[in-house]
N, C-alpha and C. Protein backbone atom coordinates (compact mmCIF):
# COMPACT_ATOMS: atom_id res chain seq x y z
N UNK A 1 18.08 17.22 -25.80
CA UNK A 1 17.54 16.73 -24.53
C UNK A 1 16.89 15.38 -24.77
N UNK A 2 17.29 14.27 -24.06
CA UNK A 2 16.67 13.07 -24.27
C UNK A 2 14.93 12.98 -23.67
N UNK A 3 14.33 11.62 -24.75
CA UNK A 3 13.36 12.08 -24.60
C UNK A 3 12.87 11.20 -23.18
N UNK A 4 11.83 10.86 -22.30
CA UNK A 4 11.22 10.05 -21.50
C UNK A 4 12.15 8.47 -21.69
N UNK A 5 12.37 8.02 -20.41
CA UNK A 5 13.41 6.50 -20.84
C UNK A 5 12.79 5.59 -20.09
N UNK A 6 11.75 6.24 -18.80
CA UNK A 6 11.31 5.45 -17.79
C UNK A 6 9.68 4.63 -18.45
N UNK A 7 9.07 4.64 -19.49
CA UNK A 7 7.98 3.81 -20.01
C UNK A 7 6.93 4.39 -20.20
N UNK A 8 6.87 5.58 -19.68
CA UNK A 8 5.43 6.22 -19.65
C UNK A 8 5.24 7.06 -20.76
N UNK A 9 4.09 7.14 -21.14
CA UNK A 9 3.47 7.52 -22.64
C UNK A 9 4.09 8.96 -22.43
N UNK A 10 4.25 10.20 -23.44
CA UNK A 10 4.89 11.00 -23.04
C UNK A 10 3.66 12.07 -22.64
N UNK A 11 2.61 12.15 -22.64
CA UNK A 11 1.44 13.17 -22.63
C UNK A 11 0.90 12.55 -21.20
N UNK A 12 1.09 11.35 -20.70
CA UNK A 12 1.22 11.23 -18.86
C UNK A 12 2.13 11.38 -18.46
N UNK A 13 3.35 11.55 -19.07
CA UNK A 13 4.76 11.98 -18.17
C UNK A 13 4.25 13.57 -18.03
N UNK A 14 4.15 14.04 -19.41
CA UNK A 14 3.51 15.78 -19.21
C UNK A 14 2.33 16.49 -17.88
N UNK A 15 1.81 15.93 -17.73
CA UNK A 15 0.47 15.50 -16.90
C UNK A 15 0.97 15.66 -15.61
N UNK A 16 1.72 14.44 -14.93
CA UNK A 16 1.97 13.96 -13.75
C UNK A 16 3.55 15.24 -13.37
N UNK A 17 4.39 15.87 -14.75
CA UNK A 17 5.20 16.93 -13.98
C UNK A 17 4.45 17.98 -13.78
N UNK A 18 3.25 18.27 -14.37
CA UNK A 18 2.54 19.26 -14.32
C UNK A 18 1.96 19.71 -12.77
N UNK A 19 1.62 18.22 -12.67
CA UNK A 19 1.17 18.14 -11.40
C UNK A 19 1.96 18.47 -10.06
N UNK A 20 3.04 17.71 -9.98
CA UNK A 20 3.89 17.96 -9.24
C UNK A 20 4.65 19.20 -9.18
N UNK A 21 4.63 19.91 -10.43
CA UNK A 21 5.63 21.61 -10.10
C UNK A 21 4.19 22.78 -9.80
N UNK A 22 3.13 22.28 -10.23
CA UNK A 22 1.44 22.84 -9.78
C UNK A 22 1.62 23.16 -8.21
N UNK A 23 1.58 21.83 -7.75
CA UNK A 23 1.12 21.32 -6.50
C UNK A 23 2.99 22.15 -5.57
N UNK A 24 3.69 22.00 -6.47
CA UNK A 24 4.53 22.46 -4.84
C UNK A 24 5.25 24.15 -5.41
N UNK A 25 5.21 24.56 -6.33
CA UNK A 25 5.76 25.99 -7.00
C UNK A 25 4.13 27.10 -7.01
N UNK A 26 2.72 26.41 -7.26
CA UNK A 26 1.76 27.26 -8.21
C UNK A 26 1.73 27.19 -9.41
N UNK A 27 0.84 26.96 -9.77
CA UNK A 27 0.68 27.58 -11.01
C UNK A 27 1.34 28.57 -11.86
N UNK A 28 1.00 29.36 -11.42
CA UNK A 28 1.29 30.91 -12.28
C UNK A 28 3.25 31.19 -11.64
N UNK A 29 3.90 30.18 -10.97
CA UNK A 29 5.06 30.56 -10.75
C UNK A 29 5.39 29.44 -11.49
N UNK A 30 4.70 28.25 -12.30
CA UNK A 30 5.57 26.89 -12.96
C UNK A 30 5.70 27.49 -14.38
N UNK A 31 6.96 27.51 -15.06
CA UNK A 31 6.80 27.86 -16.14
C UNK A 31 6.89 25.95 -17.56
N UNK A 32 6.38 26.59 -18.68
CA UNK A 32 6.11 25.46 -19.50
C UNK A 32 8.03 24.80 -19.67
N UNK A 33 8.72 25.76 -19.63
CA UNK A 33 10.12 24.95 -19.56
C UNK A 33 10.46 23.77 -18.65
N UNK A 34 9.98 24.46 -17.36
CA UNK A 34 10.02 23.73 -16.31
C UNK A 34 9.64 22.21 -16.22
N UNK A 35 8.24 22.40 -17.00
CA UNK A 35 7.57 20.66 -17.10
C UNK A 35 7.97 20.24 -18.21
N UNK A 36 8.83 20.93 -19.35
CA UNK A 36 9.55 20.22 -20.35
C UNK A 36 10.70 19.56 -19.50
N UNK A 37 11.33 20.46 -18.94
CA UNK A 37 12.73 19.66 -18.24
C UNK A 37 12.32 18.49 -17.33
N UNK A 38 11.46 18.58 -16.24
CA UNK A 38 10.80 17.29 -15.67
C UNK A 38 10.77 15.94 -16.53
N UNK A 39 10.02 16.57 -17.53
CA UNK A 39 9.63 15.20 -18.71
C UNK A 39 11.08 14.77 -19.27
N UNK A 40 11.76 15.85 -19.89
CA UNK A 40 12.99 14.89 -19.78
C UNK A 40 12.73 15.53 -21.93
N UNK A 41 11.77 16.58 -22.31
CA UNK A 41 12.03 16.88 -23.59
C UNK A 41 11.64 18.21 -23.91
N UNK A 42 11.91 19.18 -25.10
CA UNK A 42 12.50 20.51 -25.25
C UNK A 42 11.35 20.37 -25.23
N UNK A 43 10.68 22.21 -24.75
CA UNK A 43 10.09 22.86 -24.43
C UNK A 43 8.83 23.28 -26.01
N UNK A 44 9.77 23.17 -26.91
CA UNK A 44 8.87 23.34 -28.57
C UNK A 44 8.14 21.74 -28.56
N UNK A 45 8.63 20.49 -27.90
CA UNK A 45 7.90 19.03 -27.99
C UNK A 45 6.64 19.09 -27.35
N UNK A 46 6.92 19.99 -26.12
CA UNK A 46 5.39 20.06 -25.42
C UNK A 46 3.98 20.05 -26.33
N UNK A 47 4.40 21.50 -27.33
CA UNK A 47 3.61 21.68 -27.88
C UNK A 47 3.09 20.59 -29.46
N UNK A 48 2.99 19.45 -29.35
CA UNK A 48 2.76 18.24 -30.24
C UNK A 48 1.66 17.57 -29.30
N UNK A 49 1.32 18.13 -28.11
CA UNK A 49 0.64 17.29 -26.89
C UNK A 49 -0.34 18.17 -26.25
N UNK A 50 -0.10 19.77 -26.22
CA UNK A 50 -0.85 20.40 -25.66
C UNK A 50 -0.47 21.75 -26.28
N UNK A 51 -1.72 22.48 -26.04
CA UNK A 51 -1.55 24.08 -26.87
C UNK A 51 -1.11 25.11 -25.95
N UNK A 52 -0.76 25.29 -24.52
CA UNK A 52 -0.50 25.76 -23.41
C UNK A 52 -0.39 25.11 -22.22
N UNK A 53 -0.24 26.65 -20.91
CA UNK A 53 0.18 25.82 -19.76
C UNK A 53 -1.76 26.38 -19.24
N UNK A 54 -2.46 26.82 -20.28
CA UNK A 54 -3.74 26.70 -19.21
C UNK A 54 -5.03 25.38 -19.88
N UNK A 55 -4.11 24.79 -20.77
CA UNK A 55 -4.59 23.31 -21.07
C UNK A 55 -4.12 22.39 -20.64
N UNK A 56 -3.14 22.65 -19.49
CA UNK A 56 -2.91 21.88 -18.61
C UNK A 56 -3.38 21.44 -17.20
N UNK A 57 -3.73 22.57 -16.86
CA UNK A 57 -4.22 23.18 -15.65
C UNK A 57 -5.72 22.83 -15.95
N UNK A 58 -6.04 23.31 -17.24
CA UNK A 58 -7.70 22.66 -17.49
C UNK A 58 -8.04 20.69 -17.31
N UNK A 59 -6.95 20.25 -17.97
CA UNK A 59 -6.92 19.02 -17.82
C UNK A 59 -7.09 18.06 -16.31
N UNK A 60 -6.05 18.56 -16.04
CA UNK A 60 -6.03 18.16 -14.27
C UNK A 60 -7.04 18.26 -13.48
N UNK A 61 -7.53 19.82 -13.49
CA UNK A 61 -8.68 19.79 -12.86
C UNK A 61 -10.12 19.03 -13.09
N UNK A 62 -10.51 19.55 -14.79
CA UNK A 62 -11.58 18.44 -15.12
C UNK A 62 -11.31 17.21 -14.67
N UNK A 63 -10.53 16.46 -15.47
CA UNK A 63 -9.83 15.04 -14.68
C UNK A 63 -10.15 14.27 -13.53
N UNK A 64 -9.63 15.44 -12.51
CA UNK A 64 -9.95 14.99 -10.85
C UNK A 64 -11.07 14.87 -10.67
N UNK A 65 -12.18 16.04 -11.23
CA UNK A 65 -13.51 15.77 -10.95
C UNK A 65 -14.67 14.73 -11.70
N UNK A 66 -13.73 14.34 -13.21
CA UNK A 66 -14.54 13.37 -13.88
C UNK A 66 -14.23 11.65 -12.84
N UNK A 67 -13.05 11.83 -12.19
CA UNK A 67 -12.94 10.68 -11.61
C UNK A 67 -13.69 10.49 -10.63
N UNK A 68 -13.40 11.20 -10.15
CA UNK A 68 -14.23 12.28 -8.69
C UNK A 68 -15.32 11.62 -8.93
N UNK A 69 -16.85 12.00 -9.96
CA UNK A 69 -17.91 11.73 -10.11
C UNK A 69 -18.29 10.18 -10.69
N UNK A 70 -17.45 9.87 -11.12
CA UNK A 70 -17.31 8.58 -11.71
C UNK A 70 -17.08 7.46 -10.05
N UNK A 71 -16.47 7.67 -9.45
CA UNK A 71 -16.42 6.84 -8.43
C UNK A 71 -17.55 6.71 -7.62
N UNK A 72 -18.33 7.94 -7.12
CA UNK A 72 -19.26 8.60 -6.70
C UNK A 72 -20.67 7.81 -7.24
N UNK A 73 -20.36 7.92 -8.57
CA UNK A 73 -21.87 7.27 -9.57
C UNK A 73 -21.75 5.45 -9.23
N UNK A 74 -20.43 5.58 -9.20
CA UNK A 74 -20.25 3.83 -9.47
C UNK A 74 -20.86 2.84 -7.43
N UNK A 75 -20.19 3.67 -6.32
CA UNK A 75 -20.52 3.22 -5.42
C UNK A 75 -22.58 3.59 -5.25
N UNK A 76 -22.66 4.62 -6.00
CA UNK A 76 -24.38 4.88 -5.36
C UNK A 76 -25.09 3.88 -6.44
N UNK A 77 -24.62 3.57 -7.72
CA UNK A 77 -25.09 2.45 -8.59
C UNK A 77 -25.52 1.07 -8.11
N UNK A 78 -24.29 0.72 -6.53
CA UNK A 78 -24.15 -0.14 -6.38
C UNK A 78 -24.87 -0.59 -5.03
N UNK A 79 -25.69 0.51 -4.36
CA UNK A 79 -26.53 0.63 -2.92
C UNK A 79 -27.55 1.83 -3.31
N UNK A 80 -28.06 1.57 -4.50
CA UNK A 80 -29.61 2.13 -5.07
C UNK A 80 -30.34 2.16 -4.38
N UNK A 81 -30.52 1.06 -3.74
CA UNK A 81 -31.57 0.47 -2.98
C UNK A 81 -31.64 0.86 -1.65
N UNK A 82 -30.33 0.98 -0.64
CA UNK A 82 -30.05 1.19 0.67
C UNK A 82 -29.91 2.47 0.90
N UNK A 83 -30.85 3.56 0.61
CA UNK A 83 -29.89 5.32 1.14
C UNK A 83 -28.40 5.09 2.29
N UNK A 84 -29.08 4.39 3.68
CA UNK A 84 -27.84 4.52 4.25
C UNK A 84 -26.89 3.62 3.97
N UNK A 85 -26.64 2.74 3.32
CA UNK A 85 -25.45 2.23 2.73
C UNK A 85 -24.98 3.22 1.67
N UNK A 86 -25.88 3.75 1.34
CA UNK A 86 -25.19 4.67 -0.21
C UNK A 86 -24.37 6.09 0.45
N UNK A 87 -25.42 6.47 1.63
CA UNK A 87 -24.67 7.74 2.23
C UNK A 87 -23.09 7.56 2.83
N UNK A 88 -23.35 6.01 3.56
CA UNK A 88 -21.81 5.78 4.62
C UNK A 88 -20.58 5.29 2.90
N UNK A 89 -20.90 4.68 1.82
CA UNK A 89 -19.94 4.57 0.69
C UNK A 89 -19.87 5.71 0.29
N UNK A 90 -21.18 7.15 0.17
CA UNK A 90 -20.84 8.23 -0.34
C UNK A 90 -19.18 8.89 0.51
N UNK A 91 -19.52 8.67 1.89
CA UNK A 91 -18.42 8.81 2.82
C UNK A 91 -17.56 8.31 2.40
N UNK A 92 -17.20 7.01 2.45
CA UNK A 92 -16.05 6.50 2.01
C UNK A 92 -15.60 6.77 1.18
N UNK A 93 -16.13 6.73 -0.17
CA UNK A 93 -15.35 7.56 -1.43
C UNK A 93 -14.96 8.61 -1.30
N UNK A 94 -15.53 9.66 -1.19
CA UNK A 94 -15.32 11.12 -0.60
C UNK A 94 -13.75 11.03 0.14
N UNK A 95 -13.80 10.37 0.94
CA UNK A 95 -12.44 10.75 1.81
C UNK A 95 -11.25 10.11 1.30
N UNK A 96 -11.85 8.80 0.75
CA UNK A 96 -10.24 8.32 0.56
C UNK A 96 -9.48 8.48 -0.73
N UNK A 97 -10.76 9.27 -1.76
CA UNK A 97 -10.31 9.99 -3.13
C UNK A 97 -9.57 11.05 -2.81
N UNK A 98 -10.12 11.96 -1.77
CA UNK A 98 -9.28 12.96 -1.46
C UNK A 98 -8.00 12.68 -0.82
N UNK A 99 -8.12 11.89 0.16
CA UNK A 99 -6.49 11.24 0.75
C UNK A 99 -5.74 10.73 -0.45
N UNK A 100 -5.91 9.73 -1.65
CA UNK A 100 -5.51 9.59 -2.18
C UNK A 100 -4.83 10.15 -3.73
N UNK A 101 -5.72 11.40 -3.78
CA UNK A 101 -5.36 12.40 -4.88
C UNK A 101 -5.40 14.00 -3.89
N UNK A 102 -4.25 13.84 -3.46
CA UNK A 102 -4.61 14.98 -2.32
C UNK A 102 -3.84 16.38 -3.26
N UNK A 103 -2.68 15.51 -3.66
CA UNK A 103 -2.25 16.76 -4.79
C UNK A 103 -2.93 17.30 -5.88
N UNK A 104 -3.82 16.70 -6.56
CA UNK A 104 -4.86 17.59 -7.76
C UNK A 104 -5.79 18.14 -6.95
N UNK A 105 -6.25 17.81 -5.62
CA UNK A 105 -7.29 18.29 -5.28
C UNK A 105 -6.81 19.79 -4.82
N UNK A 106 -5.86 19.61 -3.88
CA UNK A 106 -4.96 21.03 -3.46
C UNK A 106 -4.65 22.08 -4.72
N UNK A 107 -4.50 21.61 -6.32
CA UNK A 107 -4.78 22.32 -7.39
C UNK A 107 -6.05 22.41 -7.80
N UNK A 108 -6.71 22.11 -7.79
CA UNK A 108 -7.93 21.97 -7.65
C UNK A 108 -9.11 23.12 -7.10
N UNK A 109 -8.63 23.01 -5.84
CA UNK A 109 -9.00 23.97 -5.20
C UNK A 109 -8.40 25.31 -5.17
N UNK A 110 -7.20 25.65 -5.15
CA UNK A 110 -6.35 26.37 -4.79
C UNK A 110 -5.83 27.28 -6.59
N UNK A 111 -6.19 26.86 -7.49
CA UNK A 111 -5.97 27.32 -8.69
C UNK A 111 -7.39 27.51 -9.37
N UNK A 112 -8.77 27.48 -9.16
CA UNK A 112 -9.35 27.15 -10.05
C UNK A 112 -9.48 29.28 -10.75
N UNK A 113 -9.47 29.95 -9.70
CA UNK A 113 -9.23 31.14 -10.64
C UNK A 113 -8.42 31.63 -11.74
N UNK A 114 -7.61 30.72 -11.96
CA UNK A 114 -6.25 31.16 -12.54
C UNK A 114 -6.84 30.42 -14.15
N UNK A 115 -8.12 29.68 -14.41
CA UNK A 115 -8.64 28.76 -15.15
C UNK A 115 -9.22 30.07 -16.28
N UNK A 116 -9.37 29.98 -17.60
CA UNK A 116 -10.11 30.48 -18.36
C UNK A 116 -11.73 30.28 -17.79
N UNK A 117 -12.55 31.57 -18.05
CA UNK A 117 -13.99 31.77 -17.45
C UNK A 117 -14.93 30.39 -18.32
N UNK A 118 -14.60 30.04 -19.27
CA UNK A 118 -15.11 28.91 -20.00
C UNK A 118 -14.55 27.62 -19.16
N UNK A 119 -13.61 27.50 -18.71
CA UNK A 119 -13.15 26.17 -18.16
C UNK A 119 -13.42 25.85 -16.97
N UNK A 120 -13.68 27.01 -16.26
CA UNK A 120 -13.79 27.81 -14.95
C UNK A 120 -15.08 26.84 -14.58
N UNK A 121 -16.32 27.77 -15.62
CA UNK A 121 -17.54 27.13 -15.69
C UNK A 121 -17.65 26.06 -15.63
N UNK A 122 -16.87 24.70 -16.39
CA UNK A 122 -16.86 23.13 -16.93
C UNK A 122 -16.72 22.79 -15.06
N UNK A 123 -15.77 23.23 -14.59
CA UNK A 123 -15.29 22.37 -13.29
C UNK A 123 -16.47 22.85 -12.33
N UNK A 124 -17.05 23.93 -12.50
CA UNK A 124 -17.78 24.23 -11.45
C UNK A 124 -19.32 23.53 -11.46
N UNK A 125 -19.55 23.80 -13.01
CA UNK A 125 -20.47 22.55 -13.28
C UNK A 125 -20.68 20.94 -13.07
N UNK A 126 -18.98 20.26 -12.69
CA UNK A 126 -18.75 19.61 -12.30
C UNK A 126 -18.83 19.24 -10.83
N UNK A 127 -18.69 20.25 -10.31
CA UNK A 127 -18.90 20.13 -9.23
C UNK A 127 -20.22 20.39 -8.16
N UNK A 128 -20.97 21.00 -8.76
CA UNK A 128 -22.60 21.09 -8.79
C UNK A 128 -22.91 19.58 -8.55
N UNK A 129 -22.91 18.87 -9.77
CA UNK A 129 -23.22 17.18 -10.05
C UNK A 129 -22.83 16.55 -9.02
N UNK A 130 -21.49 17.04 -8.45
CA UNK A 130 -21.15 15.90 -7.29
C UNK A 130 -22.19 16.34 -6.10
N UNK A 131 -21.88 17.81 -5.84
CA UNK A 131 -22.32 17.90 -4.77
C UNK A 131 -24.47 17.66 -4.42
N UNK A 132 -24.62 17.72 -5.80
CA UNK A 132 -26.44 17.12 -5.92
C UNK A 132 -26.53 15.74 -6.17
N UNK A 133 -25.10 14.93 -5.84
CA UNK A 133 -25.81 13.32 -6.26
C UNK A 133 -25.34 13.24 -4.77
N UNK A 134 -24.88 13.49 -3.73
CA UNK A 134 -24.19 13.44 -2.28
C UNK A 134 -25.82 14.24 -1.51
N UNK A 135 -26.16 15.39 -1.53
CA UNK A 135 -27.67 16.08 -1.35
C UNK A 135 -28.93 14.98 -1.84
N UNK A 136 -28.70 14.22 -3.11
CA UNK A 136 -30.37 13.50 -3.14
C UNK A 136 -29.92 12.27 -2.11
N UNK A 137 -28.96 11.84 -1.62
CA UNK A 137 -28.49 10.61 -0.90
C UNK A 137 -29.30 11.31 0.47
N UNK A 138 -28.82 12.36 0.96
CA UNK A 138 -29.53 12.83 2.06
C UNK A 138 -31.05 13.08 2.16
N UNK A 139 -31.17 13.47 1.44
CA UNK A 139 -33.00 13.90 1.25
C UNK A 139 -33.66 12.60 0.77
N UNK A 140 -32.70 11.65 0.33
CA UNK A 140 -33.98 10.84 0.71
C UNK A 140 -34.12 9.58 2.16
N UNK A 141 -32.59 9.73 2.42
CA UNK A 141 -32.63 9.77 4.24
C UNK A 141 -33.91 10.23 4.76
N UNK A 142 -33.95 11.71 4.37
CA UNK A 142 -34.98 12.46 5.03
C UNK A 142 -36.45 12.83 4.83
N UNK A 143 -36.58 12.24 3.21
CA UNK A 143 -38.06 11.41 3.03
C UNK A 143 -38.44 10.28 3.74
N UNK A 144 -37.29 9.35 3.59
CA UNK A 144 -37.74 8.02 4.36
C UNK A 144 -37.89 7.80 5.94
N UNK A 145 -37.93 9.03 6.88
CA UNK A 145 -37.69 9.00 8.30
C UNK A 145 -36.15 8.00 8.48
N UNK A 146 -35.30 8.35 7.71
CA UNK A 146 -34.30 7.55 8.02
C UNK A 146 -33.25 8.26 8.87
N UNK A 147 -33.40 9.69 9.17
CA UNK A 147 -32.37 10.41 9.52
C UNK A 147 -33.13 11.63 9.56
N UNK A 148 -32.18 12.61 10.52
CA UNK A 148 -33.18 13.91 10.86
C UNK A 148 -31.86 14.91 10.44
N UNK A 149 -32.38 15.36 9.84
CA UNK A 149 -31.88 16.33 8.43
C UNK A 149 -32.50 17.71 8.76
N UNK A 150 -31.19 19.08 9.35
CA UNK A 150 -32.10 19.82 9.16
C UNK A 150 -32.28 21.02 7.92
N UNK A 151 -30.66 20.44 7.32
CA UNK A 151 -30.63 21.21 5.61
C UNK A 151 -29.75 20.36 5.16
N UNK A 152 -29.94 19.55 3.90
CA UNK A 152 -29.54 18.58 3.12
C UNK A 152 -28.23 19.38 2.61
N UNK A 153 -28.38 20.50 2.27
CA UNK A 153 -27.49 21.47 1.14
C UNK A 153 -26.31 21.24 2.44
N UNK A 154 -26.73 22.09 3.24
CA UNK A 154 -25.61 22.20 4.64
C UNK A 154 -24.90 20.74 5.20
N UNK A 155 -25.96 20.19 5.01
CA UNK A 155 -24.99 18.67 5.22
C UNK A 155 -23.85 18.24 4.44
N UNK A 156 -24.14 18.40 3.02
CA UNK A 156 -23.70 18.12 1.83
C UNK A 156 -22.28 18.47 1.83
N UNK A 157 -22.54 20.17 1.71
CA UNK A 157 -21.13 21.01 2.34
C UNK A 157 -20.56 20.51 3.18
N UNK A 158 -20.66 19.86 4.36
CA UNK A 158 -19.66 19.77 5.47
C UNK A 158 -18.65 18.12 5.03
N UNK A 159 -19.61 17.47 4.46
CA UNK A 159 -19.21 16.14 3.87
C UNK A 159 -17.93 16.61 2.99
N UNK A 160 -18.27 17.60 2.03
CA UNK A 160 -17.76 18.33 0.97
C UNK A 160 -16.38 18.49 1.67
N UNK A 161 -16.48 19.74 2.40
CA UNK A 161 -15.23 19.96 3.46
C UNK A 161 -14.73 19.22 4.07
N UNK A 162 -15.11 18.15 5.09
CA UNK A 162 -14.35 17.03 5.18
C UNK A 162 -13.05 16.58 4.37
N UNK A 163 -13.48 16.34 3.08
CA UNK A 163 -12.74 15.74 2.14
C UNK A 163 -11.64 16.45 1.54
N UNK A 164 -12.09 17.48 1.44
CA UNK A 164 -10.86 18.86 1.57
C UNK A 164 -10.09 18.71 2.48
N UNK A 165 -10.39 18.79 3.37
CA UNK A 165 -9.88 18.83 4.68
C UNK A 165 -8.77 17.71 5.08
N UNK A 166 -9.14 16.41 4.86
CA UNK A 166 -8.48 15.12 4.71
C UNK A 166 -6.99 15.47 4.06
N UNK A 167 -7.88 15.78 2.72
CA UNK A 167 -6.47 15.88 1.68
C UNK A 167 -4.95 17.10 2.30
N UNK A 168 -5.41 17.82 2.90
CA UNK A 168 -4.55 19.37 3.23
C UNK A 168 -3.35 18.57 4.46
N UNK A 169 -3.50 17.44 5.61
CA UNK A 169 -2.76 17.24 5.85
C UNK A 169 -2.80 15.38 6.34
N UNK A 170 -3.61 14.69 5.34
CA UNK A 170 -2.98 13.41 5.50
C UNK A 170 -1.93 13.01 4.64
N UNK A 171 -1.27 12.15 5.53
CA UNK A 171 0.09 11.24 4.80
C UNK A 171 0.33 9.54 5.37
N UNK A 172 0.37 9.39 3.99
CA UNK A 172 0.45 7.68 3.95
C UNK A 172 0.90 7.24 4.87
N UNK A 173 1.92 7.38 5.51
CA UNK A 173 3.00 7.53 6.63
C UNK A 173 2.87 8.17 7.92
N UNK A 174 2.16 8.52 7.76
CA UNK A 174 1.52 9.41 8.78
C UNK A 174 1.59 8.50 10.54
N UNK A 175 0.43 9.30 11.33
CA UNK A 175 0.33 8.53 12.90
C UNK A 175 -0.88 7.50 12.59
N UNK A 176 -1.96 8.22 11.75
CA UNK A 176 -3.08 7.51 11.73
C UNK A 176 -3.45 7.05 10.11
N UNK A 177 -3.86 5.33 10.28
CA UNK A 177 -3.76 4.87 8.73
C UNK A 177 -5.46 5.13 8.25
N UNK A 178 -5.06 5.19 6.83
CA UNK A 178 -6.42 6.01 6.00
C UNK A 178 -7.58 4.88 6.35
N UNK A 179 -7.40 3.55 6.57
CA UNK A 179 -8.94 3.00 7.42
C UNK A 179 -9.53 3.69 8.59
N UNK A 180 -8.91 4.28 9.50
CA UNK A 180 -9.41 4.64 11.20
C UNK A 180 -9.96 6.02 10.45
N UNK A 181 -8.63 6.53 9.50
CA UNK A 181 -9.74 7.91 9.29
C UNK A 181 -10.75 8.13 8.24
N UNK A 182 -11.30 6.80 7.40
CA UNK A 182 -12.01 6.71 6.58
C UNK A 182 -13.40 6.32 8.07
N UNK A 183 -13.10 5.33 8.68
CA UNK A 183 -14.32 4.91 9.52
C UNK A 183 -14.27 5.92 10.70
N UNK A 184 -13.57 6.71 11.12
CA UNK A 184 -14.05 8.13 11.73
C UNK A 184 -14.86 8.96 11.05
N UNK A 185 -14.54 9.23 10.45
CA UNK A 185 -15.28 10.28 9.70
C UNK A 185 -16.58 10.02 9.06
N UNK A 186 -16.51 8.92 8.56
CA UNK A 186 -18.10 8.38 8.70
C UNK A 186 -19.41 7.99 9.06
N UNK A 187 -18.19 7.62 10.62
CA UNK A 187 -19.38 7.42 11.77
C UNK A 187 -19.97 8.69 12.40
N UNK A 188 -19.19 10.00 11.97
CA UNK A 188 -19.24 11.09 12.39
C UNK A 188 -20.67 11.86 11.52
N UNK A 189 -20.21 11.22 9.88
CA UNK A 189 -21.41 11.73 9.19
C UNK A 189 -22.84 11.38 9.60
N UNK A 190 -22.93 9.80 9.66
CA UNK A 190 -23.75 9.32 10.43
C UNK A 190 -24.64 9.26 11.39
N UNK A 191 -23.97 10.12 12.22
CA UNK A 191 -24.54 10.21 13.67
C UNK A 191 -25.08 11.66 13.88
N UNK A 192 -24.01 12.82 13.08
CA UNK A 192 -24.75 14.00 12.37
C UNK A 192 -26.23 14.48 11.92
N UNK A 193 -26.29 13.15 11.22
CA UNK A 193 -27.88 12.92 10.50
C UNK A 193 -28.63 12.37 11.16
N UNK A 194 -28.45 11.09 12.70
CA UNK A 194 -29.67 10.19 13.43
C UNK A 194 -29.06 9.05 12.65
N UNK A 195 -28.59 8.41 11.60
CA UNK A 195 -28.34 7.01 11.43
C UNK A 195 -27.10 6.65 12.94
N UNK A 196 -28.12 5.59 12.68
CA UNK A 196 -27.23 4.61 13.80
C UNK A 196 -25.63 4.24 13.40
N UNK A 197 -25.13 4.19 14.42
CA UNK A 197 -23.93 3.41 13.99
C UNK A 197 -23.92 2.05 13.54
N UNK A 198 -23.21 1.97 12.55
CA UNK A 198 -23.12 0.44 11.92
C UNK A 198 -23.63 0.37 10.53
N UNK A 199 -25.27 1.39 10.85
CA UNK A 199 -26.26 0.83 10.05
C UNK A 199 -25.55 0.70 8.33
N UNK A 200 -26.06 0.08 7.49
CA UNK A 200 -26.04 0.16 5.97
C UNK A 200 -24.96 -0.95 5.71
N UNK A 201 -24.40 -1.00 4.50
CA UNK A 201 -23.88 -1.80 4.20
C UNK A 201 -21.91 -1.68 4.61
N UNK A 202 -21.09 -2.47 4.59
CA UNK A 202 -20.11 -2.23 4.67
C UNK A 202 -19.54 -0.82 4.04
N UNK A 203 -18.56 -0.09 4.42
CA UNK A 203 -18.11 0.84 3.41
C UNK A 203 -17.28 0.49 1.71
N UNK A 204 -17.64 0.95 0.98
CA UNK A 204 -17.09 0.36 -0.59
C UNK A 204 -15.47 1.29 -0.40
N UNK A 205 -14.63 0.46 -0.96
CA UNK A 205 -13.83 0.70 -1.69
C UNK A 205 -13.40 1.43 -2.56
N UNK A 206 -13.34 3.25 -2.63
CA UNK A 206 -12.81 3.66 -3.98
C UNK A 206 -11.73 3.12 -4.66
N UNK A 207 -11.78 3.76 -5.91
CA UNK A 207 -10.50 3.36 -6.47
C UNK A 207 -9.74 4.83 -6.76
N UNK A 208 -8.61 4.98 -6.44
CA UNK A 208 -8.09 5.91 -6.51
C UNK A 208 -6.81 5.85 -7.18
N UNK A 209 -5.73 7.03 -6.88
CA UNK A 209 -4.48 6.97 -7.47
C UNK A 209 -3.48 6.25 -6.35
């Protein structure tokens, strides 16, 4: 079986079929042959790159969420100073990471039981972090009389879901382009809490896939 011809390192060719027979077969119905044949090399090569198919599944998921938090840290780094500029970029990142990685997130979500109880833990821990650096953005809205907050946690969540939500049926191609539904949904968070419309700084830019 020939090996990868199209340029890509062979442990991101592994990765990205993983993803794609994840995201449209399951998990537990993709077998490790399967993402050997994708990649384009025998099924014994896999293993020079990875020790299984639930170090794959571990990968992806951590992954999404180290980016996940990394984008997250990098826009609130960058509006320290402004809560509501940091809350309306918390928005923006949030949605258009999920529009834009809508397939790991749909594994993501949709597989994390199928994860070893040790790995299980890593992502969920991961996801704690996001969802308490998105919660201190609000509470301190709601120290500063900036916004009328009547549970930070509950806010947090719905932001949370949003972004879920985004990912399950936007498409690039779609009726509506990912700006109208990045600045919907924001103005929505916004107005949720008492910030004015407009207020804070422009929305930032994630960087995504």
């Amino acid at each position: 079986m020939p090996r990868p011809t199209n340029g890509v390192r062979t442990p991101d060719a592994i990765r990205e079929a993983a993803i794609e027979l994840f995201y449209e077969h399951g998990y537990e119905a993709t077998s490790l042959r399967e993402v050997a044949a994708k990649v384009g090399i025998r099924v014994g090569s896999l293993y020079n790159h990875i020790s299984g198919k639930d170090e794959l599944l571990s990968s992806i998921m951590l992954g999404i969420m180290d980016d996940l938090l990394a984008a997250l840290r990098g826009v609130l780094r960058e509006h320290k100073n402004d809560p509501v500029a940091a809350l309306r970029a918390c928005v923006d990142t949030h949605i258009r990471f999920h529009a834009q990685r809508a397939r790991e997130v749909f594994i993501g979500n949709s597989e994390l039981r199928a994860l070893p109880a040790k790995e299980r833990r890593r992502v969920v821990a991961k996801r704690d972090q996001y969802e308490k650096l998105i919660r201190g953005v609000i509470e301190t809205l709601a120290d500063q009389g900036a916004a009328e907050v009547v549970d930070a946690r509950l806010q947090t969540y719905a932001i949370v879901a949003m972004g879920t939500h985004v990912s399950s049926w936007y498409k690039p191609r779609g009726g509506m382009s990912l700006e109208l539904i990045v600045e919907a949904y924001t103005e929505m968070i916004l107005r949720q809490v008492g910030v004015g419309s407009g207020a804070g700084a422009e929305p930032a830019a994630a960087t995504g896939a």
